[in-house]
Protein backbone atom coordinates (compact mmCIF):
# COMPACT_ATOMS: atom_id res chain seq x y z
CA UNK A 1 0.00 0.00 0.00
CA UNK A 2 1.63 3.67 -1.36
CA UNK A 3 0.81 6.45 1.08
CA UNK A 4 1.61 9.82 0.70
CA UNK A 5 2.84 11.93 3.60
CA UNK A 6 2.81 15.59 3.47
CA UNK A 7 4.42 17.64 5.75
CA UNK A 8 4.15 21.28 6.46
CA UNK A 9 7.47 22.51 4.89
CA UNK A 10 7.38 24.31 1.73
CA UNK A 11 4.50 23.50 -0.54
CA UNK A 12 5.02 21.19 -3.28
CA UNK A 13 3.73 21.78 -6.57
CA UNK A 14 0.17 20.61 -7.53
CA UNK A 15 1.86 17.96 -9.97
CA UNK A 16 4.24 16.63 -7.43
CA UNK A 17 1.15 14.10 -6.07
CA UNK A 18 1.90 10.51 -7.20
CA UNK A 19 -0.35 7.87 -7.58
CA UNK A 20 -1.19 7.07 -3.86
CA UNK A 21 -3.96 4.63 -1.85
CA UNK A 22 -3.64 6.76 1.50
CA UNK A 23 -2.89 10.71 1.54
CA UNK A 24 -1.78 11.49 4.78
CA UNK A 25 -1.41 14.81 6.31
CA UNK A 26 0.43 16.68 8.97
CA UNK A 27 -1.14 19.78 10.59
CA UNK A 28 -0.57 22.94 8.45
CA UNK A 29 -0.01 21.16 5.28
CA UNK A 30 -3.65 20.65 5.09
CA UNK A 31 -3.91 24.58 3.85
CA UNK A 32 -2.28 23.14 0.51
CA UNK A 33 -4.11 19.81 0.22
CA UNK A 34 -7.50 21.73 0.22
CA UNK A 35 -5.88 24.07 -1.84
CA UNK A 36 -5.02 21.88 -4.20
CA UNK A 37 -8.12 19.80 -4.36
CA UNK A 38 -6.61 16.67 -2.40
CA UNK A 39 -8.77 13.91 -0.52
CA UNK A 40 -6.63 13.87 3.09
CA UNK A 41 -7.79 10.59 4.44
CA UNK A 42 -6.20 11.43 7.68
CA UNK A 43 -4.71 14.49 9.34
CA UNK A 44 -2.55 14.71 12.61
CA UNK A 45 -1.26 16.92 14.86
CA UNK A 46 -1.71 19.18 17.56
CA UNK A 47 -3.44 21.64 14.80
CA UNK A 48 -0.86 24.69 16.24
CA UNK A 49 0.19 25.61 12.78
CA UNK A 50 -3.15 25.34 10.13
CA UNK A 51 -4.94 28.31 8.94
CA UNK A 52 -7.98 26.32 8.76
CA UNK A 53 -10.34 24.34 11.01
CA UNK A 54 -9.33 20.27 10.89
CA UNK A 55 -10.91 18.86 7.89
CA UNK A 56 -10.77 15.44 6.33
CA UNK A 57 -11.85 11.65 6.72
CA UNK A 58 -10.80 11.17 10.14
CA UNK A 59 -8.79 13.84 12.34
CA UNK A 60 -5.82 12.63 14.98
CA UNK A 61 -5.38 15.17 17.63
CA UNK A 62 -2.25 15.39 19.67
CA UNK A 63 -0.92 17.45 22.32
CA UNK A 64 1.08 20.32 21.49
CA UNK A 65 3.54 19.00 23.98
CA UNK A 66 4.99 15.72 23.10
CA UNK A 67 8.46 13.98 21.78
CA UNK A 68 7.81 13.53 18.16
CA UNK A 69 7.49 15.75 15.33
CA UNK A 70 3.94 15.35 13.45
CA UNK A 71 5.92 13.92 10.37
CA UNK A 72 7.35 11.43 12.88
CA UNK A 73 3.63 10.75 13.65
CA UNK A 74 2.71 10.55 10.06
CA UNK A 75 4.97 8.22 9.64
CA UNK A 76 4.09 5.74 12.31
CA UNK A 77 0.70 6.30 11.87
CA UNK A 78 1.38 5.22 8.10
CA UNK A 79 3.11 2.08 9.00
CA UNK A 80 0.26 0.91 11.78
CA UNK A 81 -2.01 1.34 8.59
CA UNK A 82 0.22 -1.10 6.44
CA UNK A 83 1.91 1.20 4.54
CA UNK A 84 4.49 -0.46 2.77
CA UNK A 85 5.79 2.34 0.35
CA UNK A 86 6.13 6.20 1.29
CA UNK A 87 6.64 9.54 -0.60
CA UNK A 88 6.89 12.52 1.63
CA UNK A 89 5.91 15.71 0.49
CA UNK A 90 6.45 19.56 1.69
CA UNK A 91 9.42 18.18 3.47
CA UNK A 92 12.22 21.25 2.44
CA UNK A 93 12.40 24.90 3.49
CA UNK A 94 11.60 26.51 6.76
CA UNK A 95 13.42 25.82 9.56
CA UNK A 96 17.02 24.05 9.01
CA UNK A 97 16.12 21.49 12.51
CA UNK A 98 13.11 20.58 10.95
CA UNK A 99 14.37 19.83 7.76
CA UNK A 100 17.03 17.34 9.87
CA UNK A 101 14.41 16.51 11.59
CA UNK A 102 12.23 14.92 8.07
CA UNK A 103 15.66 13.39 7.15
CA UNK A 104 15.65 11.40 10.28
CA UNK A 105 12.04 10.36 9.84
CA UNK A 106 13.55 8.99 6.19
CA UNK A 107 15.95 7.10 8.11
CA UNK A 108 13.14 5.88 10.45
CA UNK A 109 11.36 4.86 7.07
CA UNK A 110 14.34 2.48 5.86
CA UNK A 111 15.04 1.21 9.37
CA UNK A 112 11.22 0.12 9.46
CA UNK A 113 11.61 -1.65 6.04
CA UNK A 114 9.58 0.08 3.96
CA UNK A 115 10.57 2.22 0.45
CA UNK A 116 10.85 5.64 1.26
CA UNK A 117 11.29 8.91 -0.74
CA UNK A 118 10.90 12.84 -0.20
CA UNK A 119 10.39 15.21 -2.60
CA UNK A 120 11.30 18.55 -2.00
CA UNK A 121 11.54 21.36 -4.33
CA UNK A 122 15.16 20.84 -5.30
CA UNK A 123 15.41 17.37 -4.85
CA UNK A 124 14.69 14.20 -4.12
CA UNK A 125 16.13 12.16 -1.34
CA UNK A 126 16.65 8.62 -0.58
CA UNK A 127 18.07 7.07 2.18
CA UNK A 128 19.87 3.76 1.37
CA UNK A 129 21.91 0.90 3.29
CA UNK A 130 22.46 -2.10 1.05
CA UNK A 131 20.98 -1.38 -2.49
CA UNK A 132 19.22 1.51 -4.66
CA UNK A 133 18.43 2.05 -8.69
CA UNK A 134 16.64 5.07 -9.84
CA UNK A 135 16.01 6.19 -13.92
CA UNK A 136 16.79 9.23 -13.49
CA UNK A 137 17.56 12.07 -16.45
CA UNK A 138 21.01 11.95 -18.02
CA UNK A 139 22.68 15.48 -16.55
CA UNK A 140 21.01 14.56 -13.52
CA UNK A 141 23.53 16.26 -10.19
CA UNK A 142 23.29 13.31 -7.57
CA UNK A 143 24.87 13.48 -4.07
CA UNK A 144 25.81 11.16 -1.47
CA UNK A 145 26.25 11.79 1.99
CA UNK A 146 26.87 9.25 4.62
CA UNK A 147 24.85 8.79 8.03
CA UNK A 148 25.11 6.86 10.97
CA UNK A 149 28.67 6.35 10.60
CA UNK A 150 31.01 5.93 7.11
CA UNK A 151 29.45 3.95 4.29
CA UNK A 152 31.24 2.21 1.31
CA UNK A 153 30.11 2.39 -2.23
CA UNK A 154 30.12 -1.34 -3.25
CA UNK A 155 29.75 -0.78 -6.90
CA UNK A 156 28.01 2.34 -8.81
CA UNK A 157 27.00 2.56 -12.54
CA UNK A 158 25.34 5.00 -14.24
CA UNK A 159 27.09 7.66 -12.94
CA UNK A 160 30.18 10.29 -14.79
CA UNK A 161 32.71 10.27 -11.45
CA UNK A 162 33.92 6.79 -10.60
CA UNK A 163 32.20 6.06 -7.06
CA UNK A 164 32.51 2.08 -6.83
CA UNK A 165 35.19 1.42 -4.39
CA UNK A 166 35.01 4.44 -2.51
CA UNK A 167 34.68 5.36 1.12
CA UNK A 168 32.21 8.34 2.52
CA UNK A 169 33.19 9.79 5.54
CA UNK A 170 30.85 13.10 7.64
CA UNK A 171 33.76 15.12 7.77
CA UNK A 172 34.27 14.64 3.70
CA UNK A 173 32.54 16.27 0.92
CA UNK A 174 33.69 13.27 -1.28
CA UNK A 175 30.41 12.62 -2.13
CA UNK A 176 28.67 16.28 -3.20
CA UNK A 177 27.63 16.96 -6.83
CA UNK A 178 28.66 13.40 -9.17
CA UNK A 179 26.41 13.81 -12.15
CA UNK A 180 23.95 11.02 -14.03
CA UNK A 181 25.71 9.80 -17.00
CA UNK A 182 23.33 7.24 -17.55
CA UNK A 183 19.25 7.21 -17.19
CA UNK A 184 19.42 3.87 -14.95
CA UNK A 185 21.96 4.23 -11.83
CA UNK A 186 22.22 1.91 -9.33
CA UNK A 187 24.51 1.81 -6.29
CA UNK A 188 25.52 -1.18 -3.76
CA UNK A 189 26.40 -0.39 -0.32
CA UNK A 190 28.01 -1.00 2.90
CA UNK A 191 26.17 1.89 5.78
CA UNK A 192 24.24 4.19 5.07
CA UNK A 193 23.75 6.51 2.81
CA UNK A 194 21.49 9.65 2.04
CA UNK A 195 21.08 10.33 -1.94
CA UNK A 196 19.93 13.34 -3.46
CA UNK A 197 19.18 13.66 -6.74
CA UNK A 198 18.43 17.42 -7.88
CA UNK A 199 15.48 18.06 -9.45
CA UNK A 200 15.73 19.26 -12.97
CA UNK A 201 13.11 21.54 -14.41
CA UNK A 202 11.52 24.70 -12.58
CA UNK A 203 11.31 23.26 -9.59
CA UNK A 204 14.74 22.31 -9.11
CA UNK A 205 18.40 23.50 -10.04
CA UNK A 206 18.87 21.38 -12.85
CA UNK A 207 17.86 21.40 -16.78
């Protein structure tokens, strides 16, 4: 089952909805669902950040004072549904702690098995720790940046800087701005690994 998560970062572009069975949504980012003309099945939060009075199939109130962000809630709430594929939407912009704060829910994604993506307006992000192929546009920027410790690249293809072999370190850059050589990539590897992919067209950097 495909849900879609939308967070209340910067709003995504009206095209940016995939193909979903569940729309989920966190607090404020209702304003651009209903904007937009999209069914929320279920909204959470503690409803401290919406313009608007809680609307849609079934409303999850929490207290404003708690331990988890509401996309950490979406996210659980997801998976207690069955969810077994995620895109996350209206992750980017705002506040930088929040935005490290989505990436972590990402990482809570892959930890709890399922396949995981956000889409922000630049890019969009992955978070890997044995295998991951992508088509992707030829031109495509594509970044790699290592959590949780130093990852090894296994074996890359697709890509115009030689990355099979290599070690990725937090206190290295190594792994900023390779570039899509190919339209199918695919990397093996050993840790953990956040890719971003630029977006090309208006809504990214790209093109």
């Amino acid at each position: 089952m495909k849900a879609v998560i939308l967070l209340n970062g910067e709003r995504p572009e009206r095209e940016d909805l995939p193909d979903h069975d569940l729309l989920i949504a966190a607090d404020g980012a209702q304003d651009y669902a209903h904007d937009y003309g999209w069914k929320i099945h279920y909204l959470l939060g503690d409803f401290d950040s919406s313009t608007r009075p809680p609307e849609a199939e079934r409303v999850v109130r929490f207290q404003v004072e708690k331990n988890e962000t509401d996309g950490q809630l979406c996210l659980d709430y997801a998976l207690s549904l069955g969810a077994d594929e995620l895109v996350f939407l209206g992750a980017g912009g705002g506040r930088e702690d929040h935005f490290l704060g989505n990436l972590q829910v990402l990482y809570r994604a892959l930890k709890a098995g399922v396949r995981a993506e956000m889409v922000t307006k630049t890019c969009r992000i992955w978070a890997v720790d044995s295998a991951f192929e992508a088509e992707l546009p030829p031109g495509t920027t594509f970044s790699v940046v290592p959590i949780c410790g130093p990852a090894h690249i296994l074996e890359a293809e697709g890509f115009h800087y030689p990355a099979s072999g290599k070690d990725f370190t937090f206190d290295s850059t190594l792994g900023i701005s390779n570039v899509t050589r190919e339209k199918r990539v695919r990397i093996r590897c050993r840790g953990t690994l956040l890719l971003f992919a630029v977006r090309q067209g208006p809504s990214g950097q790209g093109g």
